[in-house]
C-alpha atoms as a PDB file:
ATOM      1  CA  UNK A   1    -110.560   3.768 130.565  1.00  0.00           C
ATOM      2  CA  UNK A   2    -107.603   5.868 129.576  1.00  0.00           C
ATOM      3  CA  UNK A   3    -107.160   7.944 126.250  1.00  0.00           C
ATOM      4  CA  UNK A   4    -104.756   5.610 124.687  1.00  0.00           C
ATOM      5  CA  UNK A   5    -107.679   2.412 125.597  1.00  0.00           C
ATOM      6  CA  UNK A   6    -110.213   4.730 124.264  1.00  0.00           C
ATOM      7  CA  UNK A   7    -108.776   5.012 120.932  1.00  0.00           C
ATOM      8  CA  UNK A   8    -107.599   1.408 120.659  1.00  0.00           C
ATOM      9  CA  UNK A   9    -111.346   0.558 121.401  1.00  0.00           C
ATOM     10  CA  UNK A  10    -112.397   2.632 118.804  1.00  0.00           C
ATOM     11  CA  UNK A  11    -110.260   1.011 116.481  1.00  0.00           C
ATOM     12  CA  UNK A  12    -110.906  -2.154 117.352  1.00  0.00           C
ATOM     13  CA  UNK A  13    -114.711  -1.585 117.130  1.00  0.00           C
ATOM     14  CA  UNK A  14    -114.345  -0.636 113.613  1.00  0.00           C
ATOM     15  CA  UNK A  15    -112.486  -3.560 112.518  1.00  0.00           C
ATOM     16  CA  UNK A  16    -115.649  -6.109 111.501  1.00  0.00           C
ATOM     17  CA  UNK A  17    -117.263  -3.307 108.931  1.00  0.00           C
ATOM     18  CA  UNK A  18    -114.305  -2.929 107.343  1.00  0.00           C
ATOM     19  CA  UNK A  19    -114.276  -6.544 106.415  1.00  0.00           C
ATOM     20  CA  UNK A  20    -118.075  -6.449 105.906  1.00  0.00           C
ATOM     21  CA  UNK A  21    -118.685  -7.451 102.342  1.00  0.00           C
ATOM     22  CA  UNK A  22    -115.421 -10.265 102.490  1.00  0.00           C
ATOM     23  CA  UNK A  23    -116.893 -12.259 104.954  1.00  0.00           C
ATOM     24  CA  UNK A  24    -120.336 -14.295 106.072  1.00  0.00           C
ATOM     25  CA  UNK A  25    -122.680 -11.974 107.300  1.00  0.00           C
ATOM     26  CA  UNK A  26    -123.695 -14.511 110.343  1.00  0.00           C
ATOM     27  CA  UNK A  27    -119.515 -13.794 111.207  1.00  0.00           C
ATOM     28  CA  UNK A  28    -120.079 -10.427 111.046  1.00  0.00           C
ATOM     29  CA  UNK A  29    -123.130 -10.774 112.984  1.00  0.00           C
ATOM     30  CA  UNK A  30    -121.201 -11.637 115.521  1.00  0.00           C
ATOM     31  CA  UNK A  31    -118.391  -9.354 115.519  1.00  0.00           C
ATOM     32  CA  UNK A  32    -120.433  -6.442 115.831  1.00  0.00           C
ATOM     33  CA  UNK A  33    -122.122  -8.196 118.439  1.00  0.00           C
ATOM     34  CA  UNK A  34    -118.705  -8.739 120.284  1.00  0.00           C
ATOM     35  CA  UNK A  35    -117.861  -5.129 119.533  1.00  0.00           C
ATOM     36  CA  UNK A  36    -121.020  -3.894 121.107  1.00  0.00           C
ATOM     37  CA  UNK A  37    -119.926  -5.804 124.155  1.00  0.00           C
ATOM     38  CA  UNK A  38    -116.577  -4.540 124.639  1.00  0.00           C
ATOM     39  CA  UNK A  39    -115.252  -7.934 123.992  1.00  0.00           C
ATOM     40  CA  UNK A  40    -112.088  -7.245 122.120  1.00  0.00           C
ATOM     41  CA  UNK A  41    -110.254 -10.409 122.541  1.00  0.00           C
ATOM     42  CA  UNK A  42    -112.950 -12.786 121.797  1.00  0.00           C
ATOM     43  CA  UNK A  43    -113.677 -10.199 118.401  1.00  0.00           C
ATOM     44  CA  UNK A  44    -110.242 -10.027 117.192  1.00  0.00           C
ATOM     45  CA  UNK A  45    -109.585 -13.665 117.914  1.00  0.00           C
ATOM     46  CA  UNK A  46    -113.054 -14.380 115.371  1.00  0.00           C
ATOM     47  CA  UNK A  47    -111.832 -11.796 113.223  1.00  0.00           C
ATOM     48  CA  UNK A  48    -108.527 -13.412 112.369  1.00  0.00           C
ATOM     49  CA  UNK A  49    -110.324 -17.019 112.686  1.00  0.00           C
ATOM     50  CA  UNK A  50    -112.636 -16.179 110.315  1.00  0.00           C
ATOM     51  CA  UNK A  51    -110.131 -14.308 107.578  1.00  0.00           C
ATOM     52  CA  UNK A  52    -108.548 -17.537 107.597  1.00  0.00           C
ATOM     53  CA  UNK A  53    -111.281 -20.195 107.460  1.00  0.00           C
ATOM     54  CA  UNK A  54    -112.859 -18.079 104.206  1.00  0.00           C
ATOM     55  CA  UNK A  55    -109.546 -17.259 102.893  1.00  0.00           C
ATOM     56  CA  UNK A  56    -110.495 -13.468 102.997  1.00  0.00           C
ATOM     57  CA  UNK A  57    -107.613 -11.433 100.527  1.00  0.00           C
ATOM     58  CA  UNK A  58    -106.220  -8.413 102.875  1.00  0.00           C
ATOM     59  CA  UNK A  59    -104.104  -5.638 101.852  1.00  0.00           C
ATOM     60  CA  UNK A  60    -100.942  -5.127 103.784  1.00  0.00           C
ATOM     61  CA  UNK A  61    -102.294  -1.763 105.298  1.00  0.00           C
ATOM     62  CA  UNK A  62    -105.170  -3.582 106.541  1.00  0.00           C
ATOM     63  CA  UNK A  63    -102.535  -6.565 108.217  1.00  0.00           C
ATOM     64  CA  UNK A  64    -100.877  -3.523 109.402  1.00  0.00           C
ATOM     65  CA  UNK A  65    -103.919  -1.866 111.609  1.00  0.00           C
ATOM     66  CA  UNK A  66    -104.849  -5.846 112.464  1.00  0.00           C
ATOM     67  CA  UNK A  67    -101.373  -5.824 113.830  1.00  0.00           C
ATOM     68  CA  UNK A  68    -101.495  -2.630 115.753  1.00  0.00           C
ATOM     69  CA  UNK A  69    -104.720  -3.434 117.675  1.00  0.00           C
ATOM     70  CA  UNK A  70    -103.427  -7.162 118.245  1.00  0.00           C
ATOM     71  CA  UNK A  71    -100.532  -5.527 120.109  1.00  0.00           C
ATOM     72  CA  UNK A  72    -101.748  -2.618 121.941  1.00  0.00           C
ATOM     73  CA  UNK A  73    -104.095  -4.784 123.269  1.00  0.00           C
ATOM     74  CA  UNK A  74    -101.219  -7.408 124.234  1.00  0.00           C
ATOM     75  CA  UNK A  75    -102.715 -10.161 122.256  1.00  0.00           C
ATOM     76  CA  UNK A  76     -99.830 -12.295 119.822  1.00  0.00           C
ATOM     77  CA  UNK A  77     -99.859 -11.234 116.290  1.00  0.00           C
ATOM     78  CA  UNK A  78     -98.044 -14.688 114.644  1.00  0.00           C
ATOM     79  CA  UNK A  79    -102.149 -15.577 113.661  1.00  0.00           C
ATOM     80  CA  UNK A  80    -101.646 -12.605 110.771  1.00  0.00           C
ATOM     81  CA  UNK A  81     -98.606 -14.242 109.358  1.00  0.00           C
ATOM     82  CA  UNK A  82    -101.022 -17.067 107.282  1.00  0.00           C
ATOM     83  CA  UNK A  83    -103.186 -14.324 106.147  1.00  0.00           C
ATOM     84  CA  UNK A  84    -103.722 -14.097 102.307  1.00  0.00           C
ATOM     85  CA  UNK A  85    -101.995 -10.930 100.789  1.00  0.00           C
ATOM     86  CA  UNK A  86    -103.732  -9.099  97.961  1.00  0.00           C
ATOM     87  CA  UNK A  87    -102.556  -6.576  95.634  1.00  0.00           C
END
């Protein structure tokens, strides 16, 4: 795994507990468990499933990192585009 894939793992693994206490905790059982795996599709897939489904508010910075792990893992970003902004 190179630097760049080590960092964007690292990100990517730290995406569910930032979202911890906005969505169900069997979800976020889950995502950890996905994260634990290495499965970084599958978790940002659920991630941005589950935002939706529960109507989860984001703020634009968190859209932003979404965004930046979508694409530097070369996964389409037009699921982020439905999320619900907060102030």
């Amino acid at each position: 795994m190179s630097k760049k894939e080590a960092e964007l793992a690292a990100q990517t693994k730290a995406l569910p507990d930032i979202f911890a206490g906005r969505i169900p905790a069997a979800d976020l059982a889950g995502l950890r468990s996905m994260a634990g795996g290495g499965e970084w599709g599958e978790l940002l897939d659920l991630l941005v499933a589950v935002l939706h489904s529960n109507r989860v508010p984001v703020s634009t910075a968190e859209i932003d990192d979404l965004r930046e792990v979508l694409s530097g893992w070369g996964l389409p970003t037009d699921a982020l585009a439905g999320l619900i902004v907060r102030e």
